[in-house]
Protein backbone atom coordinates (compact mmCIF):
# COMPACT_ATOMS: atom_id res chain seq x y z
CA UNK A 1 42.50 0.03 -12.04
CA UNK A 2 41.67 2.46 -14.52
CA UNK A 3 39.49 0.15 -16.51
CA UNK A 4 37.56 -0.43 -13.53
CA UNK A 5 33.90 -0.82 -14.61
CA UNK A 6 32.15 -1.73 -11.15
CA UNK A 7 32.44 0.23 -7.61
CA UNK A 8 29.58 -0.80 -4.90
CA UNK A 9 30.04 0.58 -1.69
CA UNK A 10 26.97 0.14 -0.05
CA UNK A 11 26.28 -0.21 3.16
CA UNK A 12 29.76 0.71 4.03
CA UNK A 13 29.11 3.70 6.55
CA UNK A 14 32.60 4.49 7.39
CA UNK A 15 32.79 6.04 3.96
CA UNK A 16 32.55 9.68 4.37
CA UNK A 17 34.06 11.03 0.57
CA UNK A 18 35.21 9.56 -2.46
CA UNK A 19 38.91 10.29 -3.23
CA UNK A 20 39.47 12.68 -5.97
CA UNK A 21 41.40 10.05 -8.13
CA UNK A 22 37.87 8.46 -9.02
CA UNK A 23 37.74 10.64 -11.96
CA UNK A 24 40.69 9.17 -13.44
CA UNK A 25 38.30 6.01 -13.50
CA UNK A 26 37.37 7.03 -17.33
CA UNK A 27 35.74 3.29 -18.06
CA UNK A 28 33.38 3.34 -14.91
CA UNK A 29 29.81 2.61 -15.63
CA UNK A 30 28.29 1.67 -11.99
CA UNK A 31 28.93 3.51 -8.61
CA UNK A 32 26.75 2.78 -5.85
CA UNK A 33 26.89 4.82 -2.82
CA UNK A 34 23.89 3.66 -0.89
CA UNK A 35 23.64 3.38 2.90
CA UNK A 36 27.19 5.18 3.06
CA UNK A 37 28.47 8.31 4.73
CA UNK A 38 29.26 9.75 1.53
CA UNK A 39 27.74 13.02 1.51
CA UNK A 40 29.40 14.74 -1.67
CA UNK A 41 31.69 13.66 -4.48
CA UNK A 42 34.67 15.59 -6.20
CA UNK A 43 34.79 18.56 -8.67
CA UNK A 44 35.58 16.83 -12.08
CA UNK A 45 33.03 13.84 -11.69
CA UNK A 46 31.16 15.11 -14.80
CA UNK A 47 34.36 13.70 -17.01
CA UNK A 48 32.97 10.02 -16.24
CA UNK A 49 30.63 10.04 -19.11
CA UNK A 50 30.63 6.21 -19.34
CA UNK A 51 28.40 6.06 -16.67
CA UNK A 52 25.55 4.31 -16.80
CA UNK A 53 24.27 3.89 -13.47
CA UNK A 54 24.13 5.76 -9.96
CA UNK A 55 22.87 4.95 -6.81
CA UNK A 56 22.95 7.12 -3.52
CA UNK A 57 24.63 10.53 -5.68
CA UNK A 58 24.74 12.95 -2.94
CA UNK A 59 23.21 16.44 -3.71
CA UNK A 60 25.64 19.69 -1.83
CA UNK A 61 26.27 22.90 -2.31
CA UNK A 62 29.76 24.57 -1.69
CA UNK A 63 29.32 28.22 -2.04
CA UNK A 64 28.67 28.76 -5.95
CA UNK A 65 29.28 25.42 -6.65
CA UNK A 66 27.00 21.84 -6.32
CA UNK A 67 27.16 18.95 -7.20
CA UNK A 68 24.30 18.27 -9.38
CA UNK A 69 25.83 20.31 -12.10
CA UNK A 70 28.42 17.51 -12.26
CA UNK A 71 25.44 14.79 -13.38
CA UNK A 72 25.61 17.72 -16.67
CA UNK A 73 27.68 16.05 -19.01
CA UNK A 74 26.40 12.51 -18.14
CA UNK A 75 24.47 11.86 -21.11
CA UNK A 76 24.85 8.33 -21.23
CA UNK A 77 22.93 7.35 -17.64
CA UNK A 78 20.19 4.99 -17.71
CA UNK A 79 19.60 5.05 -13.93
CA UNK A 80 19.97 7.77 -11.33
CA UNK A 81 19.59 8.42 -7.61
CA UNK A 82 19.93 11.18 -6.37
CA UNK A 83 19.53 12.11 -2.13
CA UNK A 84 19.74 14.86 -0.19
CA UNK A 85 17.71 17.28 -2.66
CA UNK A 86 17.10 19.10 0.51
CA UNK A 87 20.30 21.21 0.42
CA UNK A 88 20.03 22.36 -3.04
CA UNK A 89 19.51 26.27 -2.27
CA UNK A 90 18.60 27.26 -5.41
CA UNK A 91 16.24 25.71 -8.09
CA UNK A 92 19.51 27.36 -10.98
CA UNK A 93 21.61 24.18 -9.30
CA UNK A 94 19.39 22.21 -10.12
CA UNK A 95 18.95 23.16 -13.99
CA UNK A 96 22.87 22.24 -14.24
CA UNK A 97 22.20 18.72 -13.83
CA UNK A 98 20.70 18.75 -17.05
CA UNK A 99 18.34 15.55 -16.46
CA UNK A 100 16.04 16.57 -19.46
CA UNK A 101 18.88 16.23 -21.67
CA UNK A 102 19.88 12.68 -20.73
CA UNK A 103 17.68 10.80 -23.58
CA UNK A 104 19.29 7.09 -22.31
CA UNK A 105 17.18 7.59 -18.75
CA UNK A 106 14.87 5.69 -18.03
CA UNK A 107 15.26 4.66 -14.13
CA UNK A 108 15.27 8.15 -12.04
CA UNK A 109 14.96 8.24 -8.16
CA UNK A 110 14.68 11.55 -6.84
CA UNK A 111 14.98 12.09 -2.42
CA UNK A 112 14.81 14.59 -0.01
CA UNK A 113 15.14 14.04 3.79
CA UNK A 114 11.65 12.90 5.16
CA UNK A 115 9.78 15.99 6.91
CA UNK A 116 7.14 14.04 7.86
CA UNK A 117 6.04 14.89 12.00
CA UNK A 118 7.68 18.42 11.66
CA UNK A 119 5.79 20.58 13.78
CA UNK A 120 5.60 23.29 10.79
CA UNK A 121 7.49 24.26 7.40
CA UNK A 122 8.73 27.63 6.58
CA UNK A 123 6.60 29.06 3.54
CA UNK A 124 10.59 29.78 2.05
CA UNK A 125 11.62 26.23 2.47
CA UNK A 126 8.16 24.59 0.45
CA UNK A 127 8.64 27.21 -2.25
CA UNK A 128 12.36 26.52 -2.67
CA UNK A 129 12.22 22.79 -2.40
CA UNK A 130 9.20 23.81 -5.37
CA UNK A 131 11.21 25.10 -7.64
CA UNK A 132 14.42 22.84 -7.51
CA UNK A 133 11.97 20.23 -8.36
CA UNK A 134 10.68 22.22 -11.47
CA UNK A 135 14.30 22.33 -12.99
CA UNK A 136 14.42 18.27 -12.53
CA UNK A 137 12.16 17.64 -15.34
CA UNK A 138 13.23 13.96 -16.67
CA UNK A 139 13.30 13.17 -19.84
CA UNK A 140 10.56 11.72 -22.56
CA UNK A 141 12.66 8.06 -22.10
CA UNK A 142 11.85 7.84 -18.15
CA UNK A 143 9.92 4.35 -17.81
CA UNK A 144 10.24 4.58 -13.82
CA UNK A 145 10.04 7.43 -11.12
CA UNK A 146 10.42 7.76 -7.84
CA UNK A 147 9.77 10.76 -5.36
CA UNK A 148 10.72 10.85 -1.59
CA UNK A 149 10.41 13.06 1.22
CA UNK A 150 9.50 15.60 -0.84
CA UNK A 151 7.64 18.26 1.21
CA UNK A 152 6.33 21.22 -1.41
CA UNK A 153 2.86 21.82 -1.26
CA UNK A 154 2.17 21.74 -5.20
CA UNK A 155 3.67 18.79 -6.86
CA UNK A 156 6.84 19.29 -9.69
CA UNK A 157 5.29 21.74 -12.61
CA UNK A 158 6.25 18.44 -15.41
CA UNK A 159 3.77 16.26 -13.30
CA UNK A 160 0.83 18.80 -13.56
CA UNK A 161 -1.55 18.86 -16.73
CA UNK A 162 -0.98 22.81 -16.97
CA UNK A 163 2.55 21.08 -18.39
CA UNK A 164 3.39 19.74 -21.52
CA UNK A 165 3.67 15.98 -20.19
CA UNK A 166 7.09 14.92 -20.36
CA UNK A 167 6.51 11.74 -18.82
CA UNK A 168 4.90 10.22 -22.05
CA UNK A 169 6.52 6.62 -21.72
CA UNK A 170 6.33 6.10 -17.82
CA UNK A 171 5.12 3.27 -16.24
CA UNK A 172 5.62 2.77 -13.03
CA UNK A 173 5.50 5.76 -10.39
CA UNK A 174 6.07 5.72 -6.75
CA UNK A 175 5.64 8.93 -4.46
CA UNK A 176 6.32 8.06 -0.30
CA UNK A 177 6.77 10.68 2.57
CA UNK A 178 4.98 13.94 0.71
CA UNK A 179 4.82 15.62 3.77
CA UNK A 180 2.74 19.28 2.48
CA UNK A 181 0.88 18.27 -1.11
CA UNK A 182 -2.70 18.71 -0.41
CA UNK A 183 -3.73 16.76 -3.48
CA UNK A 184 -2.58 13.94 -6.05
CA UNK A 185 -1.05 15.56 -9.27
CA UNK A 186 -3.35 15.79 -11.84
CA UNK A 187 -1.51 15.08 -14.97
CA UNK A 188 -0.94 11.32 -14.43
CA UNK A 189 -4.07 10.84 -16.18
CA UNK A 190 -2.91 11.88 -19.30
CA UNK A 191 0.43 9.44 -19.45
CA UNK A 192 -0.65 6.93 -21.51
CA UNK A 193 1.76 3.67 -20.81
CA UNK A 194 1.27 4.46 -16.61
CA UNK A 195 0.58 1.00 -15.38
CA UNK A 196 1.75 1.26 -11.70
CA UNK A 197 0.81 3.96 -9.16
CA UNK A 198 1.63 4.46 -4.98
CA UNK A 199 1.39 7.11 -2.92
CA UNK A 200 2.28 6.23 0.63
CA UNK A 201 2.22 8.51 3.30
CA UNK A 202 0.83 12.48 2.18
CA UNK A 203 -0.98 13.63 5.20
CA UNK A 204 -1.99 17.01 3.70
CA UNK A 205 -4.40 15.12 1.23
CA UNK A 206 -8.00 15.47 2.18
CA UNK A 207 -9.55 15.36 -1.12
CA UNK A 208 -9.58 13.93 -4.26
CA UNK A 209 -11.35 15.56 -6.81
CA UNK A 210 -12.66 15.31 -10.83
CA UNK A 211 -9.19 17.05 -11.66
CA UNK A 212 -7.30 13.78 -10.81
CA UNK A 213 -9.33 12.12 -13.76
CA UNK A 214 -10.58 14.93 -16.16
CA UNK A 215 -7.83 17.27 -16.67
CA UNK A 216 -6.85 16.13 -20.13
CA UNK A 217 -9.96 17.69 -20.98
CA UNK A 218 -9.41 20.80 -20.44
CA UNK A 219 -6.84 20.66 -23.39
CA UNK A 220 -8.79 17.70 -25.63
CA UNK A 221 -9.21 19.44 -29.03
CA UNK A 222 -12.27 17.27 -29.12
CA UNK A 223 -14.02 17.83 -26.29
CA UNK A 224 -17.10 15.89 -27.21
CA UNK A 225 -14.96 13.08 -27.83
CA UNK A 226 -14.80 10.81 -24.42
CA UNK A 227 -11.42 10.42 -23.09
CA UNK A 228 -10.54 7.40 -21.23
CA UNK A 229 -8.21 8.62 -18.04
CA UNK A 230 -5.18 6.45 -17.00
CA UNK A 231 -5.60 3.97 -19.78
CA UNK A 232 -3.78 1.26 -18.85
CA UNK A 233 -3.08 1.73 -15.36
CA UNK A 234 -3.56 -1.94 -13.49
CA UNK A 235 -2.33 -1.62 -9.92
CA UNK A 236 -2.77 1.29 -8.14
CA UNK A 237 -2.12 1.58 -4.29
CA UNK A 238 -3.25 4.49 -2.28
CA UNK A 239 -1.68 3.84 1.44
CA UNK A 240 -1.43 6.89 4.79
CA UNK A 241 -3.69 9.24 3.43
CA UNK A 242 -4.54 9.62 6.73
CA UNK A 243 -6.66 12.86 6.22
CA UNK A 244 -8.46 11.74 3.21
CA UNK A 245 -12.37 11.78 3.26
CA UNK A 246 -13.13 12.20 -0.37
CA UNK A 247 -12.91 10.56 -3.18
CA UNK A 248 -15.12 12.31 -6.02
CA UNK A 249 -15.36 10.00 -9.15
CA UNK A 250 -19.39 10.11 -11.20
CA UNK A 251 -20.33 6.98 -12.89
CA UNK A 252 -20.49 8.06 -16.30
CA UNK A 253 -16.71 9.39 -16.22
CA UNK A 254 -14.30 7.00 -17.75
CA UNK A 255 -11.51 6.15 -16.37
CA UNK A 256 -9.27 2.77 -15.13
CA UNK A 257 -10.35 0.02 -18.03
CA UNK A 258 -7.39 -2.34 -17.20
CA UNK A 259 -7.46 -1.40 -12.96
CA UNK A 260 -7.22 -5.12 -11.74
CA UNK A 261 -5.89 -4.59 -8.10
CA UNK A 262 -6.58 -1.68 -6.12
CA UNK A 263 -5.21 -1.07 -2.25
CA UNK A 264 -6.77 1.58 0.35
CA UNK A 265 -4.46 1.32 3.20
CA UNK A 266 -4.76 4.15 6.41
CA UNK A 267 -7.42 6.74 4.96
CA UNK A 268 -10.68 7.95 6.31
CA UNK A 269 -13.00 8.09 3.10
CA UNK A 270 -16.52 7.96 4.37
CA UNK A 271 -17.54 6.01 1.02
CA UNK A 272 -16.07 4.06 -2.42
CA UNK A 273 -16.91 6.65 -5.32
CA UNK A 274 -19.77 5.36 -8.03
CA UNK A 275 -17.12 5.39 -10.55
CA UNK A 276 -15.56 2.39 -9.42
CA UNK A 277 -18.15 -0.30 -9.21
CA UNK A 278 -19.46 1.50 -13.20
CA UNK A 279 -16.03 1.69 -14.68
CA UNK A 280 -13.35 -0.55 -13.38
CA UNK A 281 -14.60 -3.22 -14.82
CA UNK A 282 -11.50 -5.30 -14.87
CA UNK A 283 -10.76 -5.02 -11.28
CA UNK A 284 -9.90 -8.19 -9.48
CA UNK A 285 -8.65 -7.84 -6.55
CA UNK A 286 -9.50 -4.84 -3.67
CA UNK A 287 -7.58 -4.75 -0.17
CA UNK A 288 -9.48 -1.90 1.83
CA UNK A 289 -7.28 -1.44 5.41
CA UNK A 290 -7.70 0.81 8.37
CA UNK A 291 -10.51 2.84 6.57
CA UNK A 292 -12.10 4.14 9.38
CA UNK A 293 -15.04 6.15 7.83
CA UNK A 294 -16.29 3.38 5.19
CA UNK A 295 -19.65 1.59 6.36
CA UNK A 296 -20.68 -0.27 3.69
CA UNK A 297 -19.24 -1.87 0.66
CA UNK A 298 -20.87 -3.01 -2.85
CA UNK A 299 -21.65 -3.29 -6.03
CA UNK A 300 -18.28 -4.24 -7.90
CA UNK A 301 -19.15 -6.77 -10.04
CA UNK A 302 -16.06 -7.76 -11.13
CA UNK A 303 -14.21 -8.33 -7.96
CA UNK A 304 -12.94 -11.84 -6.89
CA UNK A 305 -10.32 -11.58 -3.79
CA UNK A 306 -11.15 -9.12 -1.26
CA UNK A 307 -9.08 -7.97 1.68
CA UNK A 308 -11.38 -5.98 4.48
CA UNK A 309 -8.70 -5.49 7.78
CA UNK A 310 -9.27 -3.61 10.42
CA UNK A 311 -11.93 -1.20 9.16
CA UNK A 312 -14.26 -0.75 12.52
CA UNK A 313 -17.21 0.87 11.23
CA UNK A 314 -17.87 -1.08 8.24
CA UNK A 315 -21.54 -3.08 8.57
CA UNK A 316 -22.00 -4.07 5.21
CA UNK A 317 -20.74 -6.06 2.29
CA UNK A 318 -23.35 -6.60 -0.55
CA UNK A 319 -23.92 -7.73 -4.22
CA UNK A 320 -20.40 -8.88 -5.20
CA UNK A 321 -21.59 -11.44 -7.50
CA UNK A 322 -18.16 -13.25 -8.93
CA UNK A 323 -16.24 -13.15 -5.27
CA UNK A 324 -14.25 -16.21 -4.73
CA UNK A 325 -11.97 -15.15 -1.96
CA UNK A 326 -12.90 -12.82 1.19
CA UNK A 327 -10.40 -11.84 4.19
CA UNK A 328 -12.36 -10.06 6.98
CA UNK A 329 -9.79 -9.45 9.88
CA UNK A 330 -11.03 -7.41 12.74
CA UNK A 331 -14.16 -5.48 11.73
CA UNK A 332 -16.28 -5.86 14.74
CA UNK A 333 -19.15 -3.69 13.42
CA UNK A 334 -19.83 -6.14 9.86
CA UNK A 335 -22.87 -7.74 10.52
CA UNK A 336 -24.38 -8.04 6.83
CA UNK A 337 -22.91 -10.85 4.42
CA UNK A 338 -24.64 -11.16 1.69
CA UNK A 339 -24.98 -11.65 -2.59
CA UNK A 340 -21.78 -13.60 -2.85
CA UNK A 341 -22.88 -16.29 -4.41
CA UNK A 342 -19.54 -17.76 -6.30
CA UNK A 343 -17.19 -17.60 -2.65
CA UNK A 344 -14.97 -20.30 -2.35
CA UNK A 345 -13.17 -19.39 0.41
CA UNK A 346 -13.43 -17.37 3.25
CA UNK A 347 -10.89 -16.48 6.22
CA UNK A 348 -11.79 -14.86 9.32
CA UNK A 349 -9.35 -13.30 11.77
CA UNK A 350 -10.44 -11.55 15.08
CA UNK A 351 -8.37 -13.11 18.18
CA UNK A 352 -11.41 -11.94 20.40
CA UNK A 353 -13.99 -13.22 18.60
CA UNK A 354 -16.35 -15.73 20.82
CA UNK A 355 -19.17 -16.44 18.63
CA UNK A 356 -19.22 -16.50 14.71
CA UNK A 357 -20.96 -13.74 13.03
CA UNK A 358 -24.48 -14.84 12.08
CA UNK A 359 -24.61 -14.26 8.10
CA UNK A 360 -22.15 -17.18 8.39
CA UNK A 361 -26.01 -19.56 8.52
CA UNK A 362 -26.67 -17.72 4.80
CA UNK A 363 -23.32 -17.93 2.86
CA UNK A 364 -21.85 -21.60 1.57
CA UNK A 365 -18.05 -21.06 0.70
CA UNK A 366 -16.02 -24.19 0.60
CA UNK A 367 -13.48 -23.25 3.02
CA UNK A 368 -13.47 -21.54 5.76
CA UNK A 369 -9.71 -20.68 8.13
CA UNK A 370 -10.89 -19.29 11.22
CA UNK A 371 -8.45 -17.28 13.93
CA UNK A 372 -10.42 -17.18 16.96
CA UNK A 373 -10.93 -17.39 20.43
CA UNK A 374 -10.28 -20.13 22.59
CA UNK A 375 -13.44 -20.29 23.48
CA UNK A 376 -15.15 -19.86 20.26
CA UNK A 377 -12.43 -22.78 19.51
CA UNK A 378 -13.89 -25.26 21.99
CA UNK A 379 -17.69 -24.81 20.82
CA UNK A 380 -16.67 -25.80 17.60
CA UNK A 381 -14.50 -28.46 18.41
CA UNK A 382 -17.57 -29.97 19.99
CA UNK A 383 -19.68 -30.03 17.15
CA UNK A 384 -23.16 -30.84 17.15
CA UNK A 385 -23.46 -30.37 21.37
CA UNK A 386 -21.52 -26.55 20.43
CA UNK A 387 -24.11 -23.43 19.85
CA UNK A 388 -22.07 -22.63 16.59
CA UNK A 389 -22.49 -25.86 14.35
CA UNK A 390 -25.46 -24.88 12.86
CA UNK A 391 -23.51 -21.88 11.10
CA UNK A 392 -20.24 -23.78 9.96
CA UNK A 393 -21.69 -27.59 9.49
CA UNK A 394 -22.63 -26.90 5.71
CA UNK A 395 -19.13 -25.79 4.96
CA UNK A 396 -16.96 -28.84 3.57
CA UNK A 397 -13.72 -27.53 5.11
CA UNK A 398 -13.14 -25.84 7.99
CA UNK A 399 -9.69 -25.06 9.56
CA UNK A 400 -10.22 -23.42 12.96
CA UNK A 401 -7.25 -21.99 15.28
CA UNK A 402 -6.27 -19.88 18.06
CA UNK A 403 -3.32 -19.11 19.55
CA UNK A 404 -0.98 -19.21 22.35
CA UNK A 405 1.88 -16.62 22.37
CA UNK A 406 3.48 -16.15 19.09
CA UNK A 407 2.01 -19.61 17.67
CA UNK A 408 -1.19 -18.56 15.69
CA UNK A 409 -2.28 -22.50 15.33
CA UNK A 410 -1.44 -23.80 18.67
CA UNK A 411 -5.12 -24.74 19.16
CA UNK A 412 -6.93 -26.16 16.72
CA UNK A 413 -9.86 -27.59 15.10
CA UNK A 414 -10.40 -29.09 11.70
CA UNK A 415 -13.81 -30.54 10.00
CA UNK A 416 -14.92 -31.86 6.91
CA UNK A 417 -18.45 -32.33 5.74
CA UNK A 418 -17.72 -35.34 3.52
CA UNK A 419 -16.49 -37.50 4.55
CA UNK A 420 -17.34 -36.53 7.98
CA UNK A 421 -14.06 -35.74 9.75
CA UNK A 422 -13.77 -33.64 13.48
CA UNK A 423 -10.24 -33.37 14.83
CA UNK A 424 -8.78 -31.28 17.36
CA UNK A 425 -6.20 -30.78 19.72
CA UNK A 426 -8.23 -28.68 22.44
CA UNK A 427 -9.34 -30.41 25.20
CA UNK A 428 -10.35 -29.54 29.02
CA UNK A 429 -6.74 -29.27 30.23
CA UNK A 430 -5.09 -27.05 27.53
CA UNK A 431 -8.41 -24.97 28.20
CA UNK A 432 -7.40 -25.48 32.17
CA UNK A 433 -3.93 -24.09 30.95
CA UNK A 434 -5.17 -20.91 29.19
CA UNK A 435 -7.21 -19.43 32.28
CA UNK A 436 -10.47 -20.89 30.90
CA UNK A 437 -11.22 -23.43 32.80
CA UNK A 438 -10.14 -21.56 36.05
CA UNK A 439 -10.25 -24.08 39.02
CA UNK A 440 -13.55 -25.40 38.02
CA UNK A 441 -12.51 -29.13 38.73
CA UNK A 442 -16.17 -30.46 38.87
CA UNK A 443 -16.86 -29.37 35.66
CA UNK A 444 -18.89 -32.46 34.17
CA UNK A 445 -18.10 -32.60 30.37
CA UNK A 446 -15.84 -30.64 28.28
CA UNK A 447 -18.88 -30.01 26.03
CA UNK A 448 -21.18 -28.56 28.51
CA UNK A 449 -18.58 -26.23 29.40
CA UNK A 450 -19.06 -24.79 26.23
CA UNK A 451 -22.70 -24.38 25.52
CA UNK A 452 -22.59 -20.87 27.71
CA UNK A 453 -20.64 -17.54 26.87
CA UNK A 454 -17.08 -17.35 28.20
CA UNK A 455 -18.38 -14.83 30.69
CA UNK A 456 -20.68 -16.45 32.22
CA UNK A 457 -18.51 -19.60 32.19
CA UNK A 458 -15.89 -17.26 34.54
CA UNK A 459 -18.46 -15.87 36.90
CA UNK A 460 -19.31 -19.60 37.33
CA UNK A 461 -16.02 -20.49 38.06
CA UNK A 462 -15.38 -17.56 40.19
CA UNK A 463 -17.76 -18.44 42.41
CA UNK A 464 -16.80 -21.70 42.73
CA UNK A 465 -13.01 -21.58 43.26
């Protein structure tokens, strides 16, 4: 055993400590404690300094001891998790664990317990949780970081721009469950190999400002000189910014050459800054979700797949001139379609949806997948006799559904232009079946069913059965 290399135990809750002999283990290089009970380790862990990897290391303090200052002597990690930086009661613990020192890291998750829906923080607890974070300052080698449940209100000092970046080679950074900061760190702009940014879920952020994106000039020794913020940065999701209205970025400031996907999940911004549709001129693909202030959308020329789901006061989407893929799921209020001239395909999803949106008569995409209505269903599936042909004939395929329980496609219809091709599956009874149809037994033609509302079609019926 005591060459032992390899110890997993995750997932294995009935763990609850490790026995003290692990430190005999002088050849281990990977312990995984993940999704275990295991809520400190033994005094002496710091004389496994083959280790190269740790998942799930449990942060406690003891009195005058804790366990972080057993990560010390470590020098040879390459990955490290550490949880529970909650109970660290002093920001001089978390100095002992030395994590500037450890040249070899490049793979460093740091978690607290999520505070997210606490009625209130104690000033003490922010400031503490603060400055335990300021002693965790990774070293120059970290290529990955990621930051959860952390609940101060400023972000770690190493991530600011009043810092002396430390972060110079780190790509990818992920930030979740930042229950208190009030706005995004504004040194990331200055880290130039960052090609991956999320932030999900910081409630406190209502704003974000010209820091996020010009701080590096505030210490450019050349301040005429233009500096390009995040560089090379091409994905960045921003997702439960619940509170967030503002997003202040001018057209002539440079920043995001190499942005090709950008995602705007759960926000409130009332508008997309200038600065995007002028200077991300590489992005490809937007996905704008639950964005209730945003009205209108336009202007990015270089966008070619765009996502657009349930954002219920948007009435507008202009002048996106190479487009070749649009998703538009449940935004009742979009009533303008228009200057998207390359689309190739189009999907629309809205299970309540009983006529198709007019601007479908001015665009030409080659496919359309529709989720729909029943009813909607049947005036299509009845072509040229149906109100809606007129705004879906020129399209060359169409792929129309609607459901029945948890079967999106139950229904369907499916046409093509050339050659001429109308089949479908929906007919009077299955309409019968849904609660359509009521009792109307008399009803001539399944067509002529169809050439009035759905509303009027049930007052009919009710007065009838």
């Amino acid at each position: 055993m005591k060459f032992l290399q390899y110890i997993s135990l995750r997932g294995c809750q009935q763990f609850v400590e490790l026995p003290h002999s692990i430190v005999n283990l002088g050849h281990l290089r990977y312990l995984n404690f993940q999704k275990t009970s295991i809520n400190g380790i033994p005094r002496g862990f710091r004389v496994l300094t083959n280790l190269r990897k740790v998942n799930g290391f449990p942060a406690r303090v003891d009195g005058d001891w804790c366990s972080l200052e057993e990560l010390g002597p470590l020098s040879r990690l390459k990955y490290l998790e550490i949880q529970g930086l909650e109970n660290v009661t002093a920001s001089s613990f978390s100095a002992k664990a030395k994590l500037v020192e450890k040249l070899h890291l490049t793979n460093l998750c740091l978690t607290c317990g999520s505070r997210l829906g606490d009625d209130g923080l104690i000033e003490e607890e922010t400031q503490q949780i603060e400055k335990v974070f300021d002693e965790l300052c990774p070293p120059p080698s970290l290529n990955f970081l990621a930051i959860e449940g952390y609940f101060g209100r400023r972000h770690p000092k190493w991530m600011m721009s009043s810092s002396d970046m430390p972060l110079k080679n780190l790509r990818i950074l992920m930030a979740e469950d930042l229950a208190s900061c009030t706005q995004l760190p504004d040194g990331l702009c200055q880290l130039p190999y960052l090609e991956f940014l999320q932030i999900d879920r910081a409630p406190a952020i209502k704003r974000v400002g010209h820091e996020f994106l010009q701080s590096y000039h505030h210490q450019n020794p050349h301040p005429s000189k233009a500096v390009i913020s995040f560089l090379r940065l091409h994905t960045m999701k921003l997702m439960g910014l619940v509170e967030w209205e503002e997003w202040k970025w001018e057209e002539q400031v440079q920043a995001f050459p190499a942005l090709t996907e950008l995602i705007l999940f759960e926000c409130n911004l009332k508008r997309l800054p200038p600065g995007l549709a002028s200077q991300a001129r590489a992005l490809k693909v937007l996905s704008v979700q639950q964005v209730k202030g945003l009205i209108s959308l336009e202007n990015i020329a270089s966008l070619i797949e765009l996502q657009v789901i349930e954002n219920f006061h948007l009435e507008r989407i202009t002048n996106l001139p190479r487009l070749q893929k649009l998703t538009i799921t449940r935004c009742p209020k979009l009533k303008v379609l228009e200057g998207v001239p390359a689309l190739q395909r189009l999907m629309l999803e809205d299970d309540y949806m009983e006529t198709l949106p007019e601007y479908m008569g001015s665009i030409n995409p080659r496919r359309l997948e529709l989720y729909c209505s029943l009813a909607l269903l049947a005036s299509m599936a009845v072509a040229q006799s149906g109100l809606e042909w007129d705004k879906f004939s020129h399209i060359e395929h169409v792929k129309a559904y609607a459901h029945e329980g948890d079967n999106p496609r139950k229904w369907y219809a499916l046409y093509t232009t050339n050659p001429y091709n109308l089949e479908t599956n929906v007919n009077s009874s299955a309409l019968m079946y849904r609660g359509t149809l009521f009792s109307l037994e008399d009803a001539q033609t399944f067509e002529s069913v169809f050439k009035m509302t759905r509303r009027t079609f049930r007052y009919i019926c009710s007065l009838v059965s």
